[in-house]
N, C-alpha and C. Protein backbone atom coordinates (compact mmCIF):
# COMPACT_ATOMS: atom_id res chain seq x y z
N UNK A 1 0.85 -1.20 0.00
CA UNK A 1 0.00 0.00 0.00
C UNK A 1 0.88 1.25 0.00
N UNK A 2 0.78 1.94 -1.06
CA UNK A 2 1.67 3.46 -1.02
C UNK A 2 0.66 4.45 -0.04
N UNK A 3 1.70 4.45 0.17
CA UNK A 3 1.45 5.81 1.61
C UNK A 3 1.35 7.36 0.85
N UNK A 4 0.57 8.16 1.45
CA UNK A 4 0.81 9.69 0.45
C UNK A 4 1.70 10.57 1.91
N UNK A 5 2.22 11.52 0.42
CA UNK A 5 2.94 11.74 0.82
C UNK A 5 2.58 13.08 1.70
N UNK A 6 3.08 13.41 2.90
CA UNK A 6 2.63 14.22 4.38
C UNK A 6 3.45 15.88 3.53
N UNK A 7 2.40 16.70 3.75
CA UNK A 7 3.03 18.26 2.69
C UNK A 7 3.00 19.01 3.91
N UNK A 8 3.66 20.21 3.34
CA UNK A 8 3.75 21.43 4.48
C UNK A 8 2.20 22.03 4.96
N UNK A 9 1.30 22.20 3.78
CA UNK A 9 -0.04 22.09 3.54
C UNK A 9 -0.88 21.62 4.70
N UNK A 10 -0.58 20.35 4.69
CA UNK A 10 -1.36 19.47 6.01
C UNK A 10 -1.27 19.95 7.22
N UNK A 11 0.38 20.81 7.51
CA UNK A 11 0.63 20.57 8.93
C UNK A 11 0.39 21.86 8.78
N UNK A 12 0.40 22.77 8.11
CA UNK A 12 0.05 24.54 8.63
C UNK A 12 -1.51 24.48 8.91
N UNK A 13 -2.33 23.83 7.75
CA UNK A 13 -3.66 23.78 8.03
C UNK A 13 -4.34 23.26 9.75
N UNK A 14 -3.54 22.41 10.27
CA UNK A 14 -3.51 21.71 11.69
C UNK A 14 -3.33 22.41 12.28
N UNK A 15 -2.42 23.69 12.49
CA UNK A 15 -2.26 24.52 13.24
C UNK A 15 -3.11 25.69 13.41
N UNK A 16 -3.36 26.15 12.19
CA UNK A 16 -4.21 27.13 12.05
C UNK A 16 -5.64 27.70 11.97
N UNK A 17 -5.65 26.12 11.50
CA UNK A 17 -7.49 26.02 11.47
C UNK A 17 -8.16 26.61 12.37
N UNK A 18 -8.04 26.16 14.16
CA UNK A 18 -8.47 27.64 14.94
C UNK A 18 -8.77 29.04 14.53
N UNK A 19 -7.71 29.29 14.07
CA UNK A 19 -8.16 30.80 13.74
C UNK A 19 -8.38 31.47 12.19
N UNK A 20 -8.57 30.09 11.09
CA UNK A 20 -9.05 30.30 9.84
C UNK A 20 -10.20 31.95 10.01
N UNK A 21 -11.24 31.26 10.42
CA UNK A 21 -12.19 32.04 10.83
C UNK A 21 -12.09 33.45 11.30
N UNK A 22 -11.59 33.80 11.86
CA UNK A 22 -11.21 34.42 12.54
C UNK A 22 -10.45 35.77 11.90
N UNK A 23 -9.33 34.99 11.29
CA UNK A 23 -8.15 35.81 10.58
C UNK A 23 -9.17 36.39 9.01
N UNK A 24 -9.94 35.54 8.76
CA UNK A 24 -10.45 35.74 7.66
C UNK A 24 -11.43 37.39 7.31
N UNK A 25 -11.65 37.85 8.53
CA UNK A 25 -12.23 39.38 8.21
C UNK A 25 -11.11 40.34 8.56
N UNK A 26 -10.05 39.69 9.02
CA UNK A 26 -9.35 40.68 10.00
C UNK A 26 -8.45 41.49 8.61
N UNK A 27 -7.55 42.56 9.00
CA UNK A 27 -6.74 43.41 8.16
C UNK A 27 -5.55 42.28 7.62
N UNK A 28 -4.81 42.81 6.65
CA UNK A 28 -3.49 42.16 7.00
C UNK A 28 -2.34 43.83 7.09
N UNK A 29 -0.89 43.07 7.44
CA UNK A 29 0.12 43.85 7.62
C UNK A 29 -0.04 45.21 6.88
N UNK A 30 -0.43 45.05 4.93
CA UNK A 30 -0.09 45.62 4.05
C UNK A 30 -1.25 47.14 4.70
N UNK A 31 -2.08 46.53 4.96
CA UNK A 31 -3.59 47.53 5.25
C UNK A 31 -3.11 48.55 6.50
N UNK A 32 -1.69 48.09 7.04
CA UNK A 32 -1.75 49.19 8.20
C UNK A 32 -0.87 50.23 7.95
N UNK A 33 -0.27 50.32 6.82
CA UNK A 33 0.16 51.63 6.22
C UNK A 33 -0.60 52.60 6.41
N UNK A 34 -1.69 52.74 5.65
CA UNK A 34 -2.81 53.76 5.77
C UNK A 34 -3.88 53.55 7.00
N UNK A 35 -3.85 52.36 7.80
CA UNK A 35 -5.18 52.40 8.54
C UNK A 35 -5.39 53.15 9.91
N UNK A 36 -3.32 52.91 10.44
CA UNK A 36 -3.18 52.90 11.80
C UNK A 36 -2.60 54.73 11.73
N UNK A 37 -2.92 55.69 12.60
CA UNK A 37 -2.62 56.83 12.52
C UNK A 37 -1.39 57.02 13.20
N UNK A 38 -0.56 57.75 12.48
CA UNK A 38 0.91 58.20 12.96
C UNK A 38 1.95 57.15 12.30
N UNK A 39 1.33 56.45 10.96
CA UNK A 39 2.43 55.30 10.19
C UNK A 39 3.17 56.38 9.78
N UNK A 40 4.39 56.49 9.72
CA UNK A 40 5.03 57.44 8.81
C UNK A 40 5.34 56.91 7.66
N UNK A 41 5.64 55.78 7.53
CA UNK A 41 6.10 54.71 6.20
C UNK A 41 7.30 54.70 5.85
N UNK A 42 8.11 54.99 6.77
CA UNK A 42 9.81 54.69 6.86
C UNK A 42 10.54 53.43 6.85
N UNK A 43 9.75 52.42 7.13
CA UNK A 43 10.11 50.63 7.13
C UNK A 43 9.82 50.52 8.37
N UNK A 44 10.97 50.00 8.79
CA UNK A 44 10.14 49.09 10.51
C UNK A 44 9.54 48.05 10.07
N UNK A 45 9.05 47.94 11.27
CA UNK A 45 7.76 46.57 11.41
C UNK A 45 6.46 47.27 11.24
N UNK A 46 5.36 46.53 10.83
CA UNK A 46 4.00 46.65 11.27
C UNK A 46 3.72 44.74 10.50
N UNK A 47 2.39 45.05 11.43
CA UNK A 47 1.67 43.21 11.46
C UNK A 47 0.32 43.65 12.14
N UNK A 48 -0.31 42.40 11.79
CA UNK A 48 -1.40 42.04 12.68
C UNK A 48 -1.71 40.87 13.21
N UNK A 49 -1.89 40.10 14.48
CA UNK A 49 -2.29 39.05 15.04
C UNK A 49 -3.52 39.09 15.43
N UNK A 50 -3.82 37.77 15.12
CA UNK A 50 -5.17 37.26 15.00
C UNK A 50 -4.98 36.04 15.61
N UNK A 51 -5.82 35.83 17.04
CA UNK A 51 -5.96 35.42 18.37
C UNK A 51 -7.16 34.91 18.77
N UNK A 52 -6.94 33.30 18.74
CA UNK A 52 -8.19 32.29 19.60
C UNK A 52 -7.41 32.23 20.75
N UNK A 53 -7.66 32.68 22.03
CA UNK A 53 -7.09 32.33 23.43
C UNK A 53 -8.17 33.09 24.49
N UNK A 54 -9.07 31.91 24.64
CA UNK A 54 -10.14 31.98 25.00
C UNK A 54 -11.33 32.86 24.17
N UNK A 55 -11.83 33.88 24.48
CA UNK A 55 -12.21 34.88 23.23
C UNK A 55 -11.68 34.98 21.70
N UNK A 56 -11.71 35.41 20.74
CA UNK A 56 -10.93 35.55 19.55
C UNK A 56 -10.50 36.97 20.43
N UNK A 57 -9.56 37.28 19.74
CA UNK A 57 -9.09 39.28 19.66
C UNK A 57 -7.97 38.89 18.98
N UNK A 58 -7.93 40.26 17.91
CA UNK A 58 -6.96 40.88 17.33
C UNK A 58 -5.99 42.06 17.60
N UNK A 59 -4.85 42.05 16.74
CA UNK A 59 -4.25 43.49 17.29
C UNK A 59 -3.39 43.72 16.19
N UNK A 60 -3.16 44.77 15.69
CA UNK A 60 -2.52 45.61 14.74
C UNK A 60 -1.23 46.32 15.21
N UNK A 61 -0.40 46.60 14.63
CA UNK A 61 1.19 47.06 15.82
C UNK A 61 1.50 47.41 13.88
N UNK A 62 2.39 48.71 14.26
CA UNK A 62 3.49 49.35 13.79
C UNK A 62 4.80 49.45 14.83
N UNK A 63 5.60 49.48 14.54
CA UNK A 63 7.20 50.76 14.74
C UNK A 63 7.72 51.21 13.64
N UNK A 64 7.67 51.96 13.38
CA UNK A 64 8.73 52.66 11.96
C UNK A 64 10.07 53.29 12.14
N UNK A 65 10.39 52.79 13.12
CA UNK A 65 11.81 53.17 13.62
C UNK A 65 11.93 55.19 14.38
N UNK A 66 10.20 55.47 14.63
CA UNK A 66 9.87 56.93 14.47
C UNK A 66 8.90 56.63 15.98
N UNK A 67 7.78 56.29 15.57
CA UNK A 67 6.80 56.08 16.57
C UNK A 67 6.28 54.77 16.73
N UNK A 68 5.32 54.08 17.55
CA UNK A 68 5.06 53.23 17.33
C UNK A 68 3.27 53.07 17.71
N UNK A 69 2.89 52.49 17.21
CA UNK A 69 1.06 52.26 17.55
C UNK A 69 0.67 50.82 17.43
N UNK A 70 -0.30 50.79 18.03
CA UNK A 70 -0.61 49.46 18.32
C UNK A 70 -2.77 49.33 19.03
N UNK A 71 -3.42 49.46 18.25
CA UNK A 71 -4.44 49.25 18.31
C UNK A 71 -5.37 47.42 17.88
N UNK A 72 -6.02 47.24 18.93
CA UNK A 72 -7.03 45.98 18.66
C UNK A 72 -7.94 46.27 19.57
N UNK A 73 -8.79 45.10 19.68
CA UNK A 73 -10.32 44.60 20.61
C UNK A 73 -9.81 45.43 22.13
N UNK A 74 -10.08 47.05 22.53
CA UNK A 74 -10.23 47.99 23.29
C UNK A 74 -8.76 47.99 24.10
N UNK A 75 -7.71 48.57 23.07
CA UNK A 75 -6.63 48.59 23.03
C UNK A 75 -6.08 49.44 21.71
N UNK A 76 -5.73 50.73 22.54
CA UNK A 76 -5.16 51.18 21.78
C UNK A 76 -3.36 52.11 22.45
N UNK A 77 -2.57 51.85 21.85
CA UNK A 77 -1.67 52.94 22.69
C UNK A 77 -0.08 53.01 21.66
N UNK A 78 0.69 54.29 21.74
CA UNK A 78 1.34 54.92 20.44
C UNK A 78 2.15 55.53 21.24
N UNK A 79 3.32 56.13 20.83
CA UNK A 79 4.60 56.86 21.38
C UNK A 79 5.48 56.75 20.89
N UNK A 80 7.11 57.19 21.21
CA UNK A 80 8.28 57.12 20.48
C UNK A 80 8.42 55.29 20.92
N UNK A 81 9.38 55.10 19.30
CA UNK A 81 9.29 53.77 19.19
C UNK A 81 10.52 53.14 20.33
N UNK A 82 10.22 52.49 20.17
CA UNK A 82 10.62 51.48 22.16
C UNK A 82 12.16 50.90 21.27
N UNK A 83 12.31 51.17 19.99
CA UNK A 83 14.02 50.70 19.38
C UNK A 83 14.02 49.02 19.67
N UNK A 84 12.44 48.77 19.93
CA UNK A 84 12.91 46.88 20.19
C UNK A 84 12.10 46.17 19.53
N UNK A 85 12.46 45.54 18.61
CA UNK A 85 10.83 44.40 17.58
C UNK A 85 10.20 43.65 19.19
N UNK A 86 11.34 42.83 19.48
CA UNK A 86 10.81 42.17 20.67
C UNK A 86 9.52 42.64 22.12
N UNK A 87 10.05 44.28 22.03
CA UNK A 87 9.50 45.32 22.77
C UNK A 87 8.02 45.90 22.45
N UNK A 88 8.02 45.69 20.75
CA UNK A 88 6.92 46.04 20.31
C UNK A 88 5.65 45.15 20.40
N UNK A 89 6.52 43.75 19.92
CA UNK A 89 5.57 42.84 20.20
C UNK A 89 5.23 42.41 21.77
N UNK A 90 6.17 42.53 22.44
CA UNK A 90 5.48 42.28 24.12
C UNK A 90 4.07 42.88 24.43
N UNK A 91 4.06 44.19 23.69
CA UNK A 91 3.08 45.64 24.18
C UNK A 91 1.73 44.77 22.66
N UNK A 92 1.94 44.44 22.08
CA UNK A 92 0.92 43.95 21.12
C UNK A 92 0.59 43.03 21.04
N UNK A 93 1.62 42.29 22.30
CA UNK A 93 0.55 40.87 23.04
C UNK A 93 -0.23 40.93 24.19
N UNK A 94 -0.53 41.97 24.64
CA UNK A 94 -0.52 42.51 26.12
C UNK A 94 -1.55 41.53 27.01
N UNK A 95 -2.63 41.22 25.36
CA UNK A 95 -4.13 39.99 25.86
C UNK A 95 -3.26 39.01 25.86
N UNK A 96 -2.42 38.18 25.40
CA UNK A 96 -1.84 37.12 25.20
C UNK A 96 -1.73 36.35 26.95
N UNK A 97 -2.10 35.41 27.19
CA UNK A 97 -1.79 34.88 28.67
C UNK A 97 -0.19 34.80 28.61
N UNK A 98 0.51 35.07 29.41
CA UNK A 98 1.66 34.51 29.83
C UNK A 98 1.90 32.67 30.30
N UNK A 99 2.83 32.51 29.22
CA UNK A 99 3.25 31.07 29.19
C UNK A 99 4.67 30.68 28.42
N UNK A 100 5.47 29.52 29.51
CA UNK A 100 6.62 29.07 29.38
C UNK A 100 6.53 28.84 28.00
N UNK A 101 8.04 28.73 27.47
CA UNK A 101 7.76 27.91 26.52
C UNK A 101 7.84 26.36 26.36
N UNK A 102 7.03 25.77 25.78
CA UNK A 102 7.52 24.20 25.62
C UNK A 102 8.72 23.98 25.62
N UNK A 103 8.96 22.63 26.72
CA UNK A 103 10.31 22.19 26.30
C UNK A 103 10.93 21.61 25.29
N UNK A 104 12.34 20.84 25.79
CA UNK A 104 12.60 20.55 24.41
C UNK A 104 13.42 21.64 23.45
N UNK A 105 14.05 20.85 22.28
CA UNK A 105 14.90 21.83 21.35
C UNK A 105 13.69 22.37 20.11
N UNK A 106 12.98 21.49 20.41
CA UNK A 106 11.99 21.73 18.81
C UNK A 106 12.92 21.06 17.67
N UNK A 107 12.19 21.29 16.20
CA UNK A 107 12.41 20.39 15.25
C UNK A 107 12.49 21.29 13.84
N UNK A 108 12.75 20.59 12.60
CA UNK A 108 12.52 21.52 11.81
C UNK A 108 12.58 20.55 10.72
N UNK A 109 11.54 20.66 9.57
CA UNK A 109 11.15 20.06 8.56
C UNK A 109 11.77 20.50 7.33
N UNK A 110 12.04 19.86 6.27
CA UNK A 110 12.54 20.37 5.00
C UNK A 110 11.29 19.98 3.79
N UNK A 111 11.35 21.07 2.95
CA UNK A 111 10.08 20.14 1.99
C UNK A 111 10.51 21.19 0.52
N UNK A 112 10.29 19.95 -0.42
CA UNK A 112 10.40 20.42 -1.57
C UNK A 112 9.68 21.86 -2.00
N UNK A 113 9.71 22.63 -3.61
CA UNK A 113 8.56 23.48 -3.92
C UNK A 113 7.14 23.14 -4.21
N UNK A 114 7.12 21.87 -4.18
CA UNK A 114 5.73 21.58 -3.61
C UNK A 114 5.13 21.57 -2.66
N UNK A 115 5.96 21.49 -1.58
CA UNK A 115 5.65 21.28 -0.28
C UNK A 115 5.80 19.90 0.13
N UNK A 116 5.97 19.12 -0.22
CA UNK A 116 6.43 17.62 -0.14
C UNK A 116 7.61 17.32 1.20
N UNK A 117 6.82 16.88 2.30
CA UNK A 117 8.31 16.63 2.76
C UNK A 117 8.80 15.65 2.91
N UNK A 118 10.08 16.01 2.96
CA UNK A 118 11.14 14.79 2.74
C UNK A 118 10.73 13.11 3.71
N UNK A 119 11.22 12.15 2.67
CA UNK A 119 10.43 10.91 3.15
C UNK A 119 11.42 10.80 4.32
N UNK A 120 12.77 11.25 5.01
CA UNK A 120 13.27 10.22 6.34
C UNK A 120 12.63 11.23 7.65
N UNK A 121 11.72 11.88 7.17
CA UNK A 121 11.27 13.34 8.49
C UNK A 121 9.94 12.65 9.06
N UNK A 122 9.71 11.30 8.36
CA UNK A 122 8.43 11.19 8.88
C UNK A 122 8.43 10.92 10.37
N UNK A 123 9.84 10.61 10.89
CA UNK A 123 9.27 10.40 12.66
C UNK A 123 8.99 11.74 13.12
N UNK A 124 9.66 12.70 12.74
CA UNK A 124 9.73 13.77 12.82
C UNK A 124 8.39 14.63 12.82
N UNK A 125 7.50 14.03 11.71
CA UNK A 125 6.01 14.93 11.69
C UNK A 125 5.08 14.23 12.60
N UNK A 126 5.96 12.64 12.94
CA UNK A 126 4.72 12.19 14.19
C UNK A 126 4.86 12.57 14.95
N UNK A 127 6.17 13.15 16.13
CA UNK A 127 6.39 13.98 16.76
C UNK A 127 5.88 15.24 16.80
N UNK A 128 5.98 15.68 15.68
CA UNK A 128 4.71 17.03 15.61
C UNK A 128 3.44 16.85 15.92
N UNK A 129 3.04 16.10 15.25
CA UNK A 129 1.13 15.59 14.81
C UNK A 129 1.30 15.35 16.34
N UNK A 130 1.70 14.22 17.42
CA UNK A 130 1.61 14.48 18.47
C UNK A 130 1.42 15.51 19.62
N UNK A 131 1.81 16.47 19.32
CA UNK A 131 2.13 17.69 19.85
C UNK A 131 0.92 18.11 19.72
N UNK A 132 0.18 18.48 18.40
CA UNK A 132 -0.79 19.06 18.08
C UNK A 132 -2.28 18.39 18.43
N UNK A 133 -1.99 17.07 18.67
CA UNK A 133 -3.10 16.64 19.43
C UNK A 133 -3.08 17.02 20.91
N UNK A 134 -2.10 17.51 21.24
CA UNK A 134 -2.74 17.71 22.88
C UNK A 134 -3.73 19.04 22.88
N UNK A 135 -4.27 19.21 24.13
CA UNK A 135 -4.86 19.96 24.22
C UNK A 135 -4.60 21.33 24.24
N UNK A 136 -5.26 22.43 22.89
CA UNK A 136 -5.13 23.28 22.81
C UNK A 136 -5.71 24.53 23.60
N UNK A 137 -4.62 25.08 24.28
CA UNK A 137 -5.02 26.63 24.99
C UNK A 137 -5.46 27.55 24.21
N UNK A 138 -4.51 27.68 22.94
CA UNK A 138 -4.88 28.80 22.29
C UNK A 138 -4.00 29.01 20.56
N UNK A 139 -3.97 30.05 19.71
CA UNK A 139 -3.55 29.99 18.72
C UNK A 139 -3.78 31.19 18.47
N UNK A 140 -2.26 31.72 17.56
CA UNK A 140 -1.90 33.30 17.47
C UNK A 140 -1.23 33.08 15.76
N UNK A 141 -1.85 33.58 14.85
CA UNK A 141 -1.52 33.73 13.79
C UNK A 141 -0.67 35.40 13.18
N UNK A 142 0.32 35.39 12.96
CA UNK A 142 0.66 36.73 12.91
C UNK A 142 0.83 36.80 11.32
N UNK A 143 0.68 38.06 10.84
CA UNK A 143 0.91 38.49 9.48
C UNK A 143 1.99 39.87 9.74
N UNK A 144 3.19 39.77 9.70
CA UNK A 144 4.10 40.56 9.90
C UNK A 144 4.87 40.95 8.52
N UNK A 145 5.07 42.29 8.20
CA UNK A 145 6.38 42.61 7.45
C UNK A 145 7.07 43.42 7.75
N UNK A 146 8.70 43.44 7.35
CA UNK A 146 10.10 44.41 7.96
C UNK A 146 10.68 44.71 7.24
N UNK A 147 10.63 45.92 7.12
CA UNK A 147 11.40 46.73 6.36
C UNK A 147 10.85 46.94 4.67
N UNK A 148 9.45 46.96 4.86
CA UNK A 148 8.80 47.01 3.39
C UNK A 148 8.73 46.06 2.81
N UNK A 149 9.39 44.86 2.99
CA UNK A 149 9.44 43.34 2.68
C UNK A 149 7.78 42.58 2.27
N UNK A 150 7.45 42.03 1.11
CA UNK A 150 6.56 41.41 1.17
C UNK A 150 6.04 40.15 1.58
N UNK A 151 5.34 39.72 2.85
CA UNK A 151 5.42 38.60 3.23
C UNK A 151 6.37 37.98 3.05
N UNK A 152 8.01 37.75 4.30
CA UNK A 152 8.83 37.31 3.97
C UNK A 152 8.69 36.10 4.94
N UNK A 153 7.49 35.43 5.34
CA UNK A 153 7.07 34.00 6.04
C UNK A 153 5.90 34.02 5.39
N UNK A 154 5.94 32.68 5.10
CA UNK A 154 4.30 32.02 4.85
C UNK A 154 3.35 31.87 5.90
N UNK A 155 3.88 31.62 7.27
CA UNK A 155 3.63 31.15 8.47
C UNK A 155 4.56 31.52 9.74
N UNK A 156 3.68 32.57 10.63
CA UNK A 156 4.11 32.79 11.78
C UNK A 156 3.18 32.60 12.72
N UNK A 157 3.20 31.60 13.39
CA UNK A 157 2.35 31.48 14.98
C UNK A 157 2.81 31.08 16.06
N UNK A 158 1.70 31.49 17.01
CA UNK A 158 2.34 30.66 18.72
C UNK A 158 0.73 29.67 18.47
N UNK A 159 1.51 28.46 18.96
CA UNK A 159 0.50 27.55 19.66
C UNK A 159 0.56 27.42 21.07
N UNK A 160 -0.62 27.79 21.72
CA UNK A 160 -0.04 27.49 23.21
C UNK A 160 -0.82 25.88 23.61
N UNK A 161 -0.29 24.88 24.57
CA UNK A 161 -0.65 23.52 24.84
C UNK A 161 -0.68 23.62 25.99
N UNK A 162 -0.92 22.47 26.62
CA UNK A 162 -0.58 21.96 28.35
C UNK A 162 0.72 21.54 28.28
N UNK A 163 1.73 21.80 27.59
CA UNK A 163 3.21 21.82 27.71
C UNK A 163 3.78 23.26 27.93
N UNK A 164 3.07 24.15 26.97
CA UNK A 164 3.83 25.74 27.04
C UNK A 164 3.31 26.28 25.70
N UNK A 165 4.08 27.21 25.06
CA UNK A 165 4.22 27.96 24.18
C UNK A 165 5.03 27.45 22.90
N UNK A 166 4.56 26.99 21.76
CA UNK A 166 5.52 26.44 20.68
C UNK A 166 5.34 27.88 19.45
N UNK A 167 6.28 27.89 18.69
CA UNK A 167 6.19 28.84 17.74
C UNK A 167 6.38 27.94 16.36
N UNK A 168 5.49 28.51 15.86
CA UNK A 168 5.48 27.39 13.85
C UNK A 168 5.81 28.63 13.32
N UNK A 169 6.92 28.43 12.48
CA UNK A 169 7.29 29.03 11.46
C UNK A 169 7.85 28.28 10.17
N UNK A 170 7.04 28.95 8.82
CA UNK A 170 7.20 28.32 7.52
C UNK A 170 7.80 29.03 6.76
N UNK A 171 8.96 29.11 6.27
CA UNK A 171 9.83 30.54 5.08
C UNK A 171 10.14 29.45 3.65
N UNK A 172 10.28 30.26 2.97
CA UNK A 172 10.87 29.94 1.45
C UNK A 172 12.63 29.87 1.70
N UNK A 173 13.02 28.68 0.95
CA UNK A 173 14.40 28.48 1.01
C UNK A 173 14.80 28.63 -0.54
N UNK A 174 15.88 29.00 -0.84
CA UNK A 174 16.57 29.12 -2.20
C UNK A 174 16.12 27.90 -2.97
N UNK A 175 15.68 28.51 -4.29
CA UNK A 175 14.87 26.85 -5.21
C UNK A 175 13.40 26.56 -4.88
N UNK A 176 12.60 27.74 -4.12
CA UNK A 176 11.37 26.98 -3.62
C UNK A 176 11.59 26.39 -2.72
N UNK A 177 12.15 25.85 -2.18
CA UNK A 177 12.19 24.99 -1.41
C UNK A 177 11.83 25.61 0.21
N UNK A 178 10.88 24.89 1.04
CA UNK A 178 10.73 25.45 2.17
C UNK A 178 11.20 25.10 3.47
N UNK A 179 11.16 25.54 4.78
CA UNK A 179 11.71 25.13 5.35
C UNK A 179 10.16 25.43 7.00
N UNK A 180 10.40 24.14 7.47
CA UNK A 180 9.08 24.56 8.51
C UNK A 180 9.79 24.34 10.07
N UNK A 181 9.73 25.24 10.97
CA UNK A 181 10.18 25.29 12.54
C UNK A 181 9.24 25.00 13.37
N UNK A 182 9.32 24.15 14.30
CA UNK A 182 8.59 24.41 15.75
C UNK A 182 9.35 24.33 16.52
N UNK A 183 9.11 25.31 17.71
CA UNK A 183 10.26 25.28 18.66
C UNK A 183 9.45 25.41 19.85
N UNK A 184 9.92 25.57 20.93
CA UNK A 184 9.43 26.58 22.23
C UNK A 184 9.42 27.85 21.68
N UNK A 185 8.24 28.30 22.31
CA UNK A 185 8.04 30.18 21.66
C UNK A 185 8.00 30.93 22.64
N UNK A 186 8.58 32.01 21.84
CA UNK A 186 8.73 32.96 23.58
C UNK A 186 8.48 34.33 22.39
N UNK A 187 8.25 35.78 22.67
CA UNK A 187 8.29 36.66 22.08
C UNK A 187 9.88 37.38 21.83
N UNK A 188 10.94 36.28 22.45
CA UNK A 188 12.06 36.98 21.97
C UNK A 188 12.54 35.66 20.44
N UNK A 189 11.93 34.98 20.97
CA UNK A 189 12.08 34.02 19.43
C UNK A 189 11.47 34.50 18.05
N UNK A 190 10.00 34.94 18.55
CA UNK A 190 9.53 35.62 17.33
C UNK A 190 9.74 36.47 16.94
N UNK A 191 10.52 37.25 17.57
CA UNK A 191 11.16 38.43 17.34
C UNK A 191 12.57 38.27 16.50
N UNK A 192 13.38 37.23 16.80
CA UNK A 192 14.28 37.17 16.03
C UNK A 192 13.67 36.61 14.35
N UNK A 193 12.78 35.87 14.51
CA UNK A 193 12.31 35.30 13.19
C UNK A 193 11.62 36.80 12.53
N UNK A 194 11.05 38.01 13.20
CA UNK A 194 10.83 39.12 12.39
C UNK A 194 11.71 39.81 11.84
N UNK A 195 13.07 39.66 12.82
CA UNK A 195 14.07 40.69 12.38
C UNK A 195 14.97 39.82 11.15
N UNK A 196 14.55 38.33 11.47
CA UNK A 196 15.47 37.80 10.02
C UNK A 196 16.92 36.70 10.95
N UNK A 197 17.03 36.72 12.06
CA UNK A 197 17.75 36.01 12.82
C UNK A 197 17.45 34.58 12.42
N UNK A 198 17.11 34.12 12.10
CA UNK A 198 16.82 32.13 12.08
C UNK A 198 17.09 31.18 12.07
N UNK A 199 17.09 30.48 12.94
CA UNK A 199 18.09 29.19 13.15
C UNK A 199 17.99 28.51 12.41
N UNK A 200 18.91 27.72 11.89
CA UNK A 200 19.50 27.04 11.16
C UNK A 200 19.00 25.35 11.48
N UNK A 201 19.06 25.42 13.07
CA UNK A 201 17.81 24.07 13.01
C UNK A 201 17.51 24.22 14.54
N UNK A 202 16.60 23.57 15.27
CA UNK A 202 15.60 23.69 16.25
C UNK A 202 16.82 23.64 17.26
């Protein structure tokens, strides 16, 4: 019996499905140029997260290396920019519960431009798929860009479990080719994956 083959596809959809819904009326990154008041449009960061953790809520965040703003669900607040991605996002998780991150090194998948991944990773995605069956706290989908960059991740989230905090991240590798992370998540991890820092493996 041929087995099919397990895609990047399958496992982002697993993660995200929570907040399909959800994310689906919300803004993305590109929309907060003009939406959020005081963008200057100098580069920086701006994003938006879109949040099942308990309630849905969203939140919108700039820094332009000038000021910074950050409005969602009765939350709004702006000033000189804090000089920290990590800093920005702390203040634009503010609903986010506080949680460890999962232990463990985390893992990291390789998959063709199809998304195909590689056939010796399969212990590797049962180890995942495991993970994702436990019980879910919550799920944070972010749509982030830096430095004017167009969507430079396919996939940025926190999953939170009854283990901790994991972060999924999906980027394009030279050739199409992609590359998928889960690790323990913390907001200084996602922060390095905004600024372009990325490990090389879990």
């Amino acid at each position: 019996m041929t087995k099919t083959p397990r895609t990047v596809h399958t496992v982002t959809t697993k993660i995200l499905k929570p907040v399909r819904a959800a994310a689906a009326g919300s803004s993305t990154a590109t929309d907060l140029v003009e939406s959020l008041p005081g963008f200057l449009g100098s580069g920086g960061v701006c994003g938006v997260a879109v949040a099942m953790s308990g309630e849905p809520w969203t939140s919108a965040f700039f820094d332009d290396r000038t000021r910074f703003g950050i409005a969602g669900d009765g939350l709004s607040l702006s000033g000189p920019s804090p000089g920290s991605v990590a800093e920005l996002l702390r203040l634009a998780f503010t609903r986010l519960p506080p949680l460890p991150p999962a232990p463990g090194e985390g893992l990291y998948l390789d998959a063709d431009e199809r998304g195909v991944l590689e056939p010796e990773q399969e212990c590797l995605v049962l180890d995942l798929m495991d993970d994702l069956r436990r019980t879910r706290l919550g799920t944070v989908q972010l749509d982030v860009i830096r430095d004017g960059a167009r969507r430079p991740w396919e996939m940025l989230a926190f999953v939170d479990d009854d283990r901790g905090r994991h972060l999924a991240a999906l980027g394009r590798r030279r050739g199409g080719h992609r590359r998928f992370w889960w690790l323990p998540g913390s907001v200084e991890r996602l922060a390095d994956f905004v600024e372009g820092r990325v490990p090389d493996h879990g």
